[in-house]
C-alpha atoms as a PDB file:
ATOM      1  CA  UNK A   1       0.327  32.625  -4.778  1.00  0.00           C
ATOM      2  CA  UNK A   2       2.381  29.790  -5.483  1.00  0.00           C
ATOM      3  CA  UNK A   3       1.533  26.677  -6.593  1.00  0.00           C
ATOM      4  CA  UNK A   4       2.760  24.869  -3.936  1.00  0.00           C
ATOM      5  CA  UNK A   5       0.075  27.209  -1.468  1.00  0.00           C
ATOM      6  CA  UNK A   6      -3.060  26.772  -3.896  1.00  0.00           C
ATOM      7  CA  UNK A   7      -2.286  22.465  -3.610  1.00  0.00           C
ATOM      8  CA  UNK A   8      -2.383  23.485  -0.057  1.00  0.00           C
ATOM      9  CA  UNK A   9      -5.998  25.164   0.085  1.00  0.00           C
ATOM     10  CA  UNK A  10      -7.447  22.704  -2.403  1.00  0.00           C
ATOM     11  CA  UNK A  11      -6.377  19.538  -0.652  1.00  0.00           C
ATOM     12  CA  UNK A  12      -8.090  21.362   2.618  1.00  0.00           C
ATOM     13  CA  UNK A  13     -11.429  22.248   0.607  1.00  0.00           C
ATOM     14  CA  UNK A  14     -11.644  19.002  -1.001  1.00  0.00           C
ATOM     15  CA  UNK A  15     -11.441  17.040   2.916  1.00  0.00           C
ATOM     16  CA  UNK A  16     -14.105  19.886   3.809  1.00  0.00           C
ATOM     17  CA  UNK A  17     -15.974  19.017   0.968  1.00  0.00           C
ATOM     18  CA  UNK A  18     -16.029  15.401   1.664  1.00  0.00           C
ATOM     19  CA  UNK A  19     -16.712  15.743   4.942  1.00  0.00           C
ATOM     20  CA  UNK A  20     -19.656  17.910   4.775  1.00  0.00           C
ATOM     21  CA  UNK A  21     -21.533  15.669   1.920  1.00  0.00           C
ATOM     22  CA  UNK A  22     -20.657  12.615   4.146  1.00  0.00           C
ATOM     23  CA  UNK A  23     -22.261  14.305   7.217  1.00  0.00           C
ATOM     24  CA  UNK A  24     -25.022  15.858   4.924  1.00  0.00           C
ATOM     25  CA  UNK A  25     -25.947  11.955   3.710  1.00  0.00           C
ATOM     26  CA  UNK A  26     -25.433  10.107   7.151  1.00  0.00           C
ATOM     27  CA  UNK A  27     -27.370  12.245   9.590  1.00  0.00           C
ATOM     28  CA  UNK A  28     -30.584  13.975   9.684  1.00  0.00           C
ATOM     29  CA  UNK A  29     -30.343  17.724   9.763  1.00  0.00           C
ATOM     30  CA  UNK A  30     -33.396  19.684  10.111  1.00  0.00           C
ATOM     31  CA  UNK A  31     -34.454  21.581   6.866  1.00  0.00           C
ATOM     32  CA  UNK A  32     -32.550  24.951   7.182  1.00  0.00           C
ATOM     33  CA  UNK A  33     -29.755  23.220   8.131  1.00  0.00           C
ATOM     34  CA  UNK A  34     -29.488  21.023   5.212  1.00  0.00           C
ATOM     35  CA  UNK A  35     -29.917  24.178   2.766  1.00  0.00           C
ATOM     36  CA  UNK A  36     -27.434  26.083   4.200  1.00  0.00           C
ATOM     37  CA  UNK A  37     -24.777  22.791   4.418  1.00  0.00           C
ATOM     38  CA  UNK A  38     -25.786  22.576   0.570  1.00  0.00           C
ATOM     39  CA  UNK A  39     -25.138  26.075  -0.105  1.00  0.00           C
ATOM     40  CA  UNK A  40     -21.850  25.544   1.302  1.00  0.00           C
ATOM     41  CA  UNK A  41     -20.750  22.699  -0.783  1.00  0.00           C
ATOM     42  CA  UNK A  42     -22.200  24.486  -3.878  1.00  0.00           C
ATOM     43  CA  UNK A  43     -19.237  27.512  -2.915  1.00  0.00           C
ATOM     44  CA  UNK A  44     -16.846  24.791  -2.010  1.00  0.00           C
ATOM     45  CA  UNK A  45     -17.609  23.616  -5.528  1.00  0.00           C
ATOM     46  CA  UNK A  46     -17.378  26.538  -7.071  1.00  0.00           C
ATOM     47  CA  UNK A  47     -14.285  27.441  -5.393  1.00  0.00           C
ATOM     48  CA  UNK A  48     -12.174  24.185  -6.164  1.00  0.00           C
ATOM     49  CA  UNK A  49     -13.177  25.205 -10.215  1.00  0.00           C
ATOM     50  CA  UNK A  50     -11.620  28.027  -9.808  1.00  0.00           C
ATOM     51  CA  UNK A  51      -8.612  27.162  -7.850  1.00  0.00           C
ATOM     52  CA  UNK A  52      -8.611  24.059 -10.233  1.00  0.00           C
ATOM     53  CA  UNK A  53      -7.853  26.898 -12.907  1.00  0.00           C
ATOM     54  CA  UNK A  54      -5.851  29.032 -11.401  1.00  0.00           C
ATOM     55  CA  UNK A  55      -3.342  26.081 -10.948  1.00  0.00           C
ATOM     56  CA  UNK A  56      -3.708  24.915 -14.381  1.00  0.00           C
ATOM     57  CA  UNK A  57      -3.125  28.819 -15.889  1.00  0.00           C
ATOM     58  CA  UNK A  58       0.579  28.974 -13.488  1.00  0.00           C
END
């Protein structure tokens, strides 16, 4: 993958990322909902680390 594609899918998981902890903080979302929109930001997390590394290793 090139670097030019992983700036691609990080810029696109960092506006999810935003967008979900905005929406997660600004509306009420019963409890199972709010786990699982957590548990999603958690793997957004996690995957922006590694991408984060992947870029700095090419």
């Amino acid at each position: 993958m090139s670097v030019d594609e992983l700036n691609k899918i990080i810029a696109v998981k960092k506006m999810d990322l935003e967008e979900c902890e905005h929406e997660l903080n600004n509306r009420y979302y019963p409890s199972i909902v709010r786990i699982a929109m957590m548990n999603y930001i958690s793997n957004l997390q996690e995957q922006l680390k590694e991408y984060d590394n992947d870029v700095i290793n090419l």
